[in-house]
C-alpha atoms as a PDB file:
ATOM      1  CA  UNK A   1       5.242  -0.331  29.372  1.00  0.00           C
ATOM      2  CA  UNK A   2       3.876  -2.513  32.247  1.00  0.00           C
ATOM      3  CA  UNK A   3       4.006  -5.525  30.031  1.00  0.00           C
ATOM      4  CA  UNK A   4       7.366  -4.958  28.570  1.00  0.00           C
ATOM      5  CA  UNK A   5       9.152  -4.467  31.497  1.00  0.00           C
ATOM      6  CA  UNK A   6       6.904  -6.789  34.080  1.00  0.00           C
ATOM      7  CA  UNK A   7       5.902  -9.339  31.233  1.00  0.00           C
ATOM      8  CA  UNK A   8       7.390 -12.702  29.944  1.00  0.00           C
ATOM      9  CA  UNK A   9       9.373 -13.114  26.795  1.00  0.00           C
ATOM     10  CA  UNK A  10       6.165 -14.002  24.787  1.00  0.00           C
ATOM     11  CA  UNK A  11       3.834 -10.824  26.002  1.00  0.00           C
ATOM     12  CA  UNK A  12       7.250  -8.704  25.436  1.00  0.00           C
ATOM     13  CA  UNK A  13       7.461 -10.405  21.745  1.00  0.00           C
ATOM     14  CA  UNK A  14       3.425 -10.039  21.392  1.00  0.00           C
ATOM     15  CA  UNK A  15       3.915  -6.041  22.407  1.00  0.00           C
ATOM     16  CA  UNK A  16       6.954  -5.179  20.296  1.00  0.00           C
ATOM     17  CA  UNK A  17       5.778  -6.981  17.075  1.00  0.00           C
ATOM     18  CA  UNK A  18       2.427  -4.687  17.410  1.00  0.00           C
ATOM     19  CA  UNK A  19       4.571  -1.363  18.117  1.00  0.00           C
ATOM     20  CA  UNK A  20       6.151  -2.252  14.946  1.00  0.00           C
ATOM     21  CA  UNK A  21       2.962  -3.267  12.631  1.00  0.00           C
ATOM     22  CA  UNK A  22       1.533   0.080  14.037  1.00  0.00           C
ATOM     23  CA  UNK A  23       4.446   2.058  13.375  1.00  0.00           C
ATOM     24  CA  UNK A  24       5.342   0.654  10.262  1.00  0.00           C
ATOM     25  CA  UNK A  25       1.560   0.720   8.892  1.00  0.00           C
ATOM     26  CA  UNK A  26       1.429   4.455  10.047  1.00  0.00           C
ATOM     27  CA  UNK A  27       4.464   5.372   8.036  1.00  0.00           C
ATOM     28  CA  UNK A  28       2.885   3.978   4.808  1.00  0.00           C
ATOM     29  CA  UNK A  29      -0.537   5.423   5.753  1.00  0.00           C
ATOM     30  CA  UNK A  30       0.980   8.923   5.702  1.00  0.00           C
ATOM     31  CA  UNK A  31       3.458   8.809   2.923  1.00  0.00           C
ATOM     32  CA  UNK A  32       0.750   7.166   0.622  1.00  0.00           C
ATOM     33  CA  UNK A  33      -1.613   9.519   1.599  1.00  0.00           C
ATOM     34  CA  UNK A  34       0.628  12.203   0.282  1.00  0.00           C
ATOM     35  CA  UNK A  35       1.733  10.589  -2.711  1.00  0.00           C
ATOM     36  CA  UNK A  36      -1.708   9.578  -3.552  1.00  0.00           C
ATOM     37  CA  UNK A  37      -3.186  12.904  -2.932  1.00  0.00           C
ATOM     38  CA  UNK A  38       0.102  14.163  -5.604  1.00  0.00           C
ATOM     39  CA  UNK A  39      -0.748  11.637  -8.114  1.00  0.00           C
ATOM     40  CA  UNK A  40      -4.438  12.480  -8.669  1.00  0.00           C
ATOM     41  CA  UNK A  41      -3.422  15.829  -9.309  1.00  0.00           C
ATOM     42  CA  UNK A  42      -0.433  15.276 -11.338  1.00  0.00           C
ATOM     43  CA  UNK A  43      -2.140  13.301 -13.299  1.00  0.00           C
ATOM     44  CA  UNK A  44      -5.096  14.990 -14.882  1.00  0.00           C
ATOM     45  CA  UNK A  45      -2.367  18.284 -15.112  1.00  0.00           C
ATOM     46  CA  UNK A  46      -0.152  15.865 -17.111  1.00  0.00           C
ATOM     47  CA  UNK A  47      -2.660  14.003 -19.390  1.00  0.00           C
ATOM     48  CA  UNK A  48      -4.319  17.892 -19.864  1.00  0.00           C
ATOM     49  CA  UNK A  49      -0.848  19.262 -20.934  1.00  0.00           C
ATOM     50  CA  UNK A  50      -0.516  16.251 -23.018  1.00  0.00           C
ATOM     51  CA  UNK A  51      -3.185  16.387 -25.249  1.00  0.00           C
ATOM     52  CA  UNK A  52      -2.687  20.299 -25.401  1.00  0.00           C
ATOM     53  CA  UNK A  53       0.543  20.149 -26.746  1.00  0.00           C
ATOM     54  CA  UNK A  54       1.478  20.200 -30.588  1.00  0.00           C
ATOM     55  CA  UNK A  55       3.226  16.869 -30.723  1.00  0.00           C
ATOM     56  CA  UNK A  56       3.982  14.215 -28.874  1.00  0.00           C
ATOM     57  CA  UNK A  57       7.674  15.138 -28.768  1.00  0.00           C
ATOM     58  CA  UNK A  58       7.328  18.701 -26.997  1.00  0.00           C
ATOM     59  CA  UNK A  59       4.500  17.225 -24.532  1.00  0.00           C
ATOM     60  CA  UNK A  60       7.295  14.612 -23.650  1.00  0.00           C
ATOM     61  CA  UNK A  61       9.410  17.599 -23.004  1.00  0.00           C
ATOM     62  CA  UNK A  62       6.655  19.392 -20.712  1.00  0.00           C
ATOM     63  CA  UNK A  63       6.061  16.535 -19.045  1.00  0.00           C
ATOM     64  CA  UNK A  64       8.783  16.158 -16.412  1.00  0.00           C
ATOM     65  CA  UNK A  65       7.822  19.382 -14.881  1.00  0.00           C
ATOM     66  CA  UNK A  66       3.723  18.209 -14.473  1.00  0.00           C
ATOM     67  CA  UNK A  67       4.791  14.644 -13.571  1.00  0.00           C
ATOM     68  CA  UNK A  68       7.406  14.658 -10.610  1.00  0.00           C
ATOM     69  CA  UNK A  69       6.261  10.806  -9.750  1.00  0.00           C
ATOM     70  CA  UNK A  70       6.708   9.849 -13.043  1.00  0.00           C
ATOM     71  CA  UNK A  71       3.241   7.859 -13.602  1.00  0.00           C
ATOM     72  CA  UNK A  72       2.544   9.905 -16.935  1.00  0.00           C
ATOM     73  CA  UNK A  73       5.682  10.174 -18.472  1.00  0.00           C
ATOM     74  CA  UNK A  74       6.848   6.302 -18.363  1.00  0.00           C
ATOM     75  CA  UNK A  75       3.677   5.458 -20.823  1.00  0.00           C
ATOM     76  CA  UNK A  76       4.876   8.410 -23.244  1.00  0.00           C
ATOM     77  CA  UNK A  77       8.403   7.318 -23.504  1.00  0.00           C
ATOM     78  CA  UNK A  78       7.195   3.421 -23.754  1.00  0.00           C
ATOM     79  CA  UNK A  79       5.762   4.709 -26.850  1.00  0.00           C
ATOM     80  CA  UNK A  80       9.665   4.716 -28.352  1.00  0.00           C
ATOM     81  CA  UNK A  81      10.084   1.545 -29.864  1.00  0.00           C
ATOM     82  CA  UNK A  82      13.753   1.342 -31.106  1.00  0.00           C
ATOM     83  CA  UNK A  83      14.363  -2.589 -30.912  1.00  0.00           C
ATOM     84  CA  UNK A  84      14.378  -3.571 -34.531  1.00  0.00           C
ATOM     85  CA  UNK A  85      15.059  -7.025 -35.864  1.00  0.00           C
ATOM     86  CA  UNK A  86      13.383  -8.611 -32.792  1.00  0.00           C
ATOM     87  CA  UNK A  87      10.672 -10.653 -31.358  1.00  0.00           C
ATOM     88  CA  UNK A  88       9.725  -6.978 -29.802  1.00  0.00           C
ATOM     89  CA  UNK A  89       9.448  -5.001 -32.927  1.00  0.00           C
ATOM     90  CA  UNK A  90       6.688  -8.378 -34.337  1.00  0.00           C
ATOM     91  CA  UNK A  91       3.687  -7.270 -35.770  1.00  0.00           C
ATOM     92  CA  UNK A  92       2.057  -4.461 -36.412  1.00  0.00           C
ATOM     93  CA  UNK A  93       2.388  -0.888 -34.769  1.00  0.00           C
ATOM     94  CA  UNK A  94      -1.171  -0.960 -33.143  1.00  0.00           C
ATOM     95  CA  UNK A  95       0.136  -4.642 -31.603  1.00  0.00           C
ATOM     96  CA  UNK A  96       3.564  -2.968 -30.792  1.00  0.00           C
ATOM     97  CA  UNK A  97       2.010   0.249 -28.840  1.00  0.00           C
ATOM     98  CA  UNK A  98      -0.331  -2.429 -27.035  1.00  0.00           C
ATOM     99  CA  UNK A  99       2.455  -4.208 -25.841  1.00  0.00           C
ATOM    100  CA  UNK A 100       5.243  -1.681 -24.623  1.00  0.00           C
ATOM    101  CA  UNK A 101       2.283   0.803 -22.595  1.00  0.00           C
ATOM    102  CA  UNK A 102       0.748  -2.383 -21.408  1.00  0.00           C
ATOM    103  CA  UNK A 103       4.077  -3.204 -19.599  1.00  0.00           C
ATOM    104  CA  UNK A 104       4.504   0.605 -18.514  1.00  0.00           C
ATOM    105  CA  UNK A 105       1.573   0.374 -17.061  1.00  0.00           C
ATOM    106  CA  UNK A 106       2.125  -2.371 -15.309  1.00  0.00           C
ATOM    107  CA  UNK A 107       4.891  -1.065 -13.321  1.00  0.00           C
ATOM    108  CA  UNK A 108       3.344   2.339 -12.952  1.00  0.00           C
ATOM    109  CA  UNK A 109       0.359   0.758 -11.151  1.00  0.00           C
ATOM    110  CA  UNK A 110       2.982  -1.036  -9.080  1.00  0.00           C
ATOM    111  CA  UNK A 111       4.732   1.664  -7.658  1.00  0.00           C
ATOM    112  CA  UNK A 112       0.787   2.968  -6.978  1.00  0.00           C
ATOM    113  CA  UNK A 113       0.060  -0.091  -4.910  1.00  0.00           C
ATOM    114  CA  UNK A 114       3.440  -0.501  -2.856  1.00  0.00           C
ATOM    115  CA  UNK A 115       2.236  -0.495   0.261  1.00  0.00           C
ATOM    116  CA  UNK A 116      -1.043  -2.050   0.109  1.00  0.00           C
ATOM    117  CA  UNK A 117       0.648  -5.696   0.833  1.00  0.00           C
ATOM    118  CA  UNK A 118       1.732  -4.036   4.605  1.00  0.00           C
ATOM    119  CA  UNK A 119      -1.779  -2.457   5.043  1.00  0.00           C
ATOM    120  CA  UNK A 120      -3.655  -5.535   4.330  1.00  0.00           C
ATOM    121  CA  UNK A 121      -1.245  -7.500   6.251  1.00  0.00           C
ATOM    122  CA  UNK A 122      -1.264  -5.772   9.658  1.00  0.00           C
ATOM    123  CA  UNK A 123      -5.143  -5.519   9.285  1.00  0.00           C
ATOM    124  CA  UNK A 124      -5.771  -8.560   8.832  1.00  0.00           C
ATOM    125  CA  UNK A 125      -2.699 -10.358  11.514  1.00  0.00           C
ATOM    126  CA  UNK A 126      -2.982  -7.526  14.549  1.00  0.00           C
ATOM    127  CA  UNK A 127      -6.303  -8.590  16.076  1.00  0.00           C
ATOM    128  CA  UNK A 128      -4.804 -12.387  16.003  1.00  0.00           C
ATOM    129  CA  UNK A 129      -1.332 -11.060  17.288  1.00  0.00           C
ATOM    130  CA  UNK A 130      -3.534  -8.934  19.887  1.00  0.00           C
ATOM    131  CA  UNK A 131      -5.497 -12.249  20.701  1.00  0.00           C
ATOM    132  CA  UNK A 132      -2.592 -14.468  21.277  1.00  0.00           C
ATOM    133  CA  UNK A 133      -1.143 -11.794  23.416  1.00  0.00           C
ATOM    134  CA  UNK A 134      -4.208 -11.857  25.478  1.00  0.00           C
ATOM    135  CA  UNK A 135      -4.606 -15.688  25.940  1.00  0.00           C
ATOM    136  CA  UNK A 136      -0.582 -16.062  27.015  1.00  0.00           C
ATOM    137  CA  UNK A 137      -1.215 -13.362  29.705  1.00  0.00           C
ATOM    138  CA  UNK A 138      -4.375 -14.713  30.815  1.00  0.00           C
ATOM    139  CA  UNK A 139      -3.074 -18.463  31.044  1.00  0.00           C
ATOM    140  CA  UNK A 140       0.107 -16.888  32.554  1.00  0.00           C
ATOM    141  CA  UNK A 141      -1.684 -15.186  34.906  1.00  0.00           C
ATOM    142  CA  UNK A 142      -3.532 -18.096  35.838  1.00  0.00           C
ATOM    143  CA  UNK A 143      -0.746 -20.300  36.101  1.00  0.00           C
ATOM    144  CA  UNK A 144       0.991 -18.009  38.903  1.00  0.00           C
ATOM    145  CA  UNK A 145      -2.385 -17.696  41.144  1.00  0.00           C
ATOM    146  CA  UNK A 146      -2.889 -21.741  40.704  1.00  0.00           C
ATOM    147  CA  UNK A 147       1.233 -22.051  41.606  1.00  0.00           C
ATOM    148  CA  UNK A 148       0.490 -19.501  45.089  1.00  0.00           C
ATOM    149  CA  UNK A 149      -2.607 -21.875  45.728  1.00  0.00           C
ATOM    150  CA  UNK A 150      -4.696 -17.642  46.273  1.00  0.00           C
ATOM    151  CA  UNK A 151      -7.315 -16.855  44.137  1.00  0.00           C
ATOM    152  CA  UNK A 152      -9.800 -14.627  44.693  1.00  0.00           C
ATOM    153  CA  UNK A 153     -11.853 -12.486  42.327  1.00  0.00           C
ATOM    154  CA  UNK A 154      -9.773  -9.726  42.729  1.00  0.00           C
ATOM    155  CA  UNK A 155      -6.558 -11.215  42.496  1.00  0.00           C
ATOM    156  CA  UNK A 156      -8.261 -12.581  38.826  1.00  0.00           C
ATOM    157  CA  UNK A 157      -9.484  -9.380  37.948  1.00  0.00           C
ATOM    158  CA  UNK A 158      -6.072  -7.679  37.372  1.00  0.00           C
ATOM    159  CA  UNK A 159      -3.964  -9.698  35.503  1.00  0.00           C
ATOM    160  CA  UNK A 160      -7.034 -10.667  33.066  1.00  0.00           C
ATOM    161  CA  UNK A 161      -7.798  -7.003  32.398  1.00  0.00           C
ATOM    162  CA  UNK A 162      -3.969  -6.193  32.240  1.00  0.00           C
ATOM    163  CA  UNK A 163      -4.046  -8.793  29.344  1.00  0.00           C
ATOM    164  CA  UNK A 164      -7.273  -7.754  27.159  1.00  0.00           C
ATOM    165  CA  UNK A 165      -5.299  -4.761  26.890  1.00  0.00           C
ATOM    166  CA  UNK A 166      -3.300  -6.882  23.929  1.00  0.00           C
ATOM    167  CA  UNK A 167      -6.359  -7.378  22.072  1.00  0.00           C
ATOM    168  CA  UNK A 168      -7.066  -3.923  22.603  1.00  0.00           C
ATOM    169  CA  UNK A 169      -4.497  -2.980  20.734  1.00  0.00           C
ATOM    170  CA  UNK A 170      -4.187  -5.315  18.060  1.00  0.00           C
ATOM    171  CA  UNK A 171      -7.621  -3.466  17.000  1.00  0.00           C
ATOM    172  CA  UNK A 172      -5.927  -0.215  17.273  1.00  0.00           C
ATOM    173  CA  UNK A 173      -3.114  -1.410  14.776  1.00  0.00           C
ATOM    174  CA  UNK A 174      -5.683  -2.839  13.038  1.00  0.00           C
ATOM    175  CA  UNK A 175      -8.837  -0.377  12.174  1.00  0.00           C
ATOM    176  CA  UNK A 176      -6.350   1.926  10.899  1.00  0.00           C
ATOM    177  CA  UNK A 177      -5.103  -0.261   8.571  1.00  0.00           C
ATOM    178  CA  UNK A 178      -8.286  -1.357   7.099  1.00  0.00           C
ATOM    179  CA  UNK A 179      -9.208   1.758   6.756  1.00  0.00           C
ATOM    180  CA  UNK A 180      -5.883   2.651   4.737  1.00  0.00           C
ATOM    181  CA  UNK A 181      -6.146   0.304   2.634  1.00  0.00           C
ATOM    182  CA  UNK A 182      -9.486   0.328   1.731  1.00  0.00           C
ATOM    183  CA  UNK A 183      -9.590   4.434   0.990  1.00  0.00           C
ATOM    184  CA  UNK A 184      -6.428   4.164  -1.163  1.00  0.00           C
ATOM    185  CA  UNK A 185      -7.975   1.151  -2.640  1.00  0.00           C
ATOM    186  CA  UNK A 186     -10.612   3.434  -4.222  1.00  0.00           C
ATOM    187  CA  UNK A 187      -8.238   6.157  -5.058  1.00  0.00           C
ATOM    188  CA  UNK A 188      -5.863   3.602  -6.878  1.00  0.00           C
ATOM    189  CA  UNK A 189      -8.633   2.228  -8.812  1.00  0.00           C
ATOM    190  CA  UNK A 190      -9.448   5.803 -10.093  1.00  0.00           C
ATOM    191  CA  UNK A 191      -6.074   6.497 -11.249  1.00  0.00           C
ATOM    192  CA  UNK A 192      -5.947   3.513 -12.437  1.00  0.00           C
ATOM    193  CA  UNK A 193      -8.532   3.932 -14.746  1.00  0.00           C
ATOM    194  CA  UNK A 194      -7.383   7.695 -15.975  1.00  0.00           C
ATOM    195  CA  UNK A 195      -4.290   6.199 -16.830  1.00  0.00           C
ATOM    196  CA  UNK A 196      -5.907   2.971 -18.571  1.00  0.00           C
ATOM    197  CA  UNK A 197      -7.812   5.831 -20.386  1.00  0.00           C
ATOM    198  CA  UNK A 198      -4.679   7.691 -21.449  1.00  0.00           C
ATOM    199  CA  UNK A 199      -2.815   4.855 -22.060  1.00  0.00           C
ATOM    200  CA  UNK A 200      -5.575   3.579 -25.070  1.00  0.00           C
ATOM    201  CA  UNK A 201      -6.189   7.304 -26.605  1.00  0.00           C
ATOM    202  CA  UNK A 202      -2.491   7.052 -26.819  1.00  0.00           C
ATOM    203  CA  UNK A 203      -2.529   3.776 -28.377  1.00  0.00           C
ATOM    204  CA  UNK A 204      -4.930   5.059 -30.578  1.00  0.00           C
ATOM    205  CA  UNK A 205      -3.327   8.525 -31.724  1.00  0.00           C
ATOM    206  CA  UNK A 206      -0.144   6.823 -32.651  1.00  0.00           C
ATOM    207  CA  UNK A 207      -1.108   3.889 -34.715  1.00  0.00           C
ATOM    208  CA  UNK A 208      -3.787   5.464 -36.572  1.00  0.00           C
ATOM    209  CA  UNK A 209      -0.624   8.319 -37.141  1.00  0.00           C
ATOM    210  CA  UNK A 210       2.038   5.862 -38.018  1.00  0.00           C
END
């Protein structure tokens, strides 16, 4: 608060642009850790009611009530190729299947990952927005001492510390953010492969039935 309302228009800049990494990081740590924490459950319940259903159309039916994020049921209805007479319908159905739950999973894994961009971001920018906070304070805080012709130890003393608090806190925007990203990084990669998994046994089970 000091520097915001005491502080030039750079340290005011330098301070609000952290608030808002921190806050904005913090609102994708905790809604990813939610829907992440969701998804691995949804999905083994989905792929388990899958397989444990008679066909494929009445486990496409059961599916919406196991799959509220919809990271299941997208590869089942890919499966529904319709588009005859085209480039899309080429080849055989093996090459066909590969296509259409490639794609599906494609934008399945995206809506996994939103967020990771931000994380990696403000982990890797805060301690350098932090920094140049740090340096403008201390060079300000020179400059007035030098332009008032006193300086003295303690007169130095304050203004520095007052401005390592910057890169202070561009570490605590930071380490959280790291952190984020690299503990949903592993639990991305482990959906990832379950659904990789389910998307080939599916590939599998329908050409070798068509």
């Amino acid at each position: 608060m000091d520097i915001l309302t005491q502080g030039d228009l750079v340290s005011r800049v330098v301070a609000l642009l952290l608030l808002a990494m921190s806050v904005a990081s913090w609102v994708v740590i905790l809604w990813k850790g939610w829907m992440l924490r969701r998804a691995r459950t949804d999905v083994a319940r989905s792929t388990a009611a899958f397989w444990q259903a008679p066909s494929v159309e009445v486990a496409q039916q059961g599916l919406a009530s196991f799959d509220p994020l919809a990271l299941v049921l997208p590869l089942v209805l890919a499966t529904k190729i319709e588009a005859m007479g085209t480039l899309a319908s080429a080849g055989n159905r093996s090459q066909q299947l590969t296509r259409v739950l490639r794609n599906a999973l494609h934008a399945v894994l995206h809506k996994l990952q939103f967020g990771q961009v931000l994380l990696a971001t403000v982990g890797s920018t805060a301690p350098f927005v932090g920094l140049l906070g740090t340096v403008w304070g201390i060079y300000h805080a020179l400059g007035a001492m030098a332009a008032s012709g006193q300086i003295s130890i303690d007169k130095v003393a304050g203004p520095v510390g007052e401005s390592l608090v910057m890169t202070a806190a561009g570490l605590a925007v930071a380490i959280p953010a790291v952190l984020a990203y690299n503990v949903y990084g592993r639990l991305i990669g482990s959906i990832e492969a379950d659904l990789e998994g389910f998307a080939r046994d599916l590939r599998e089970l329908l050409a070798d039935h068509a």
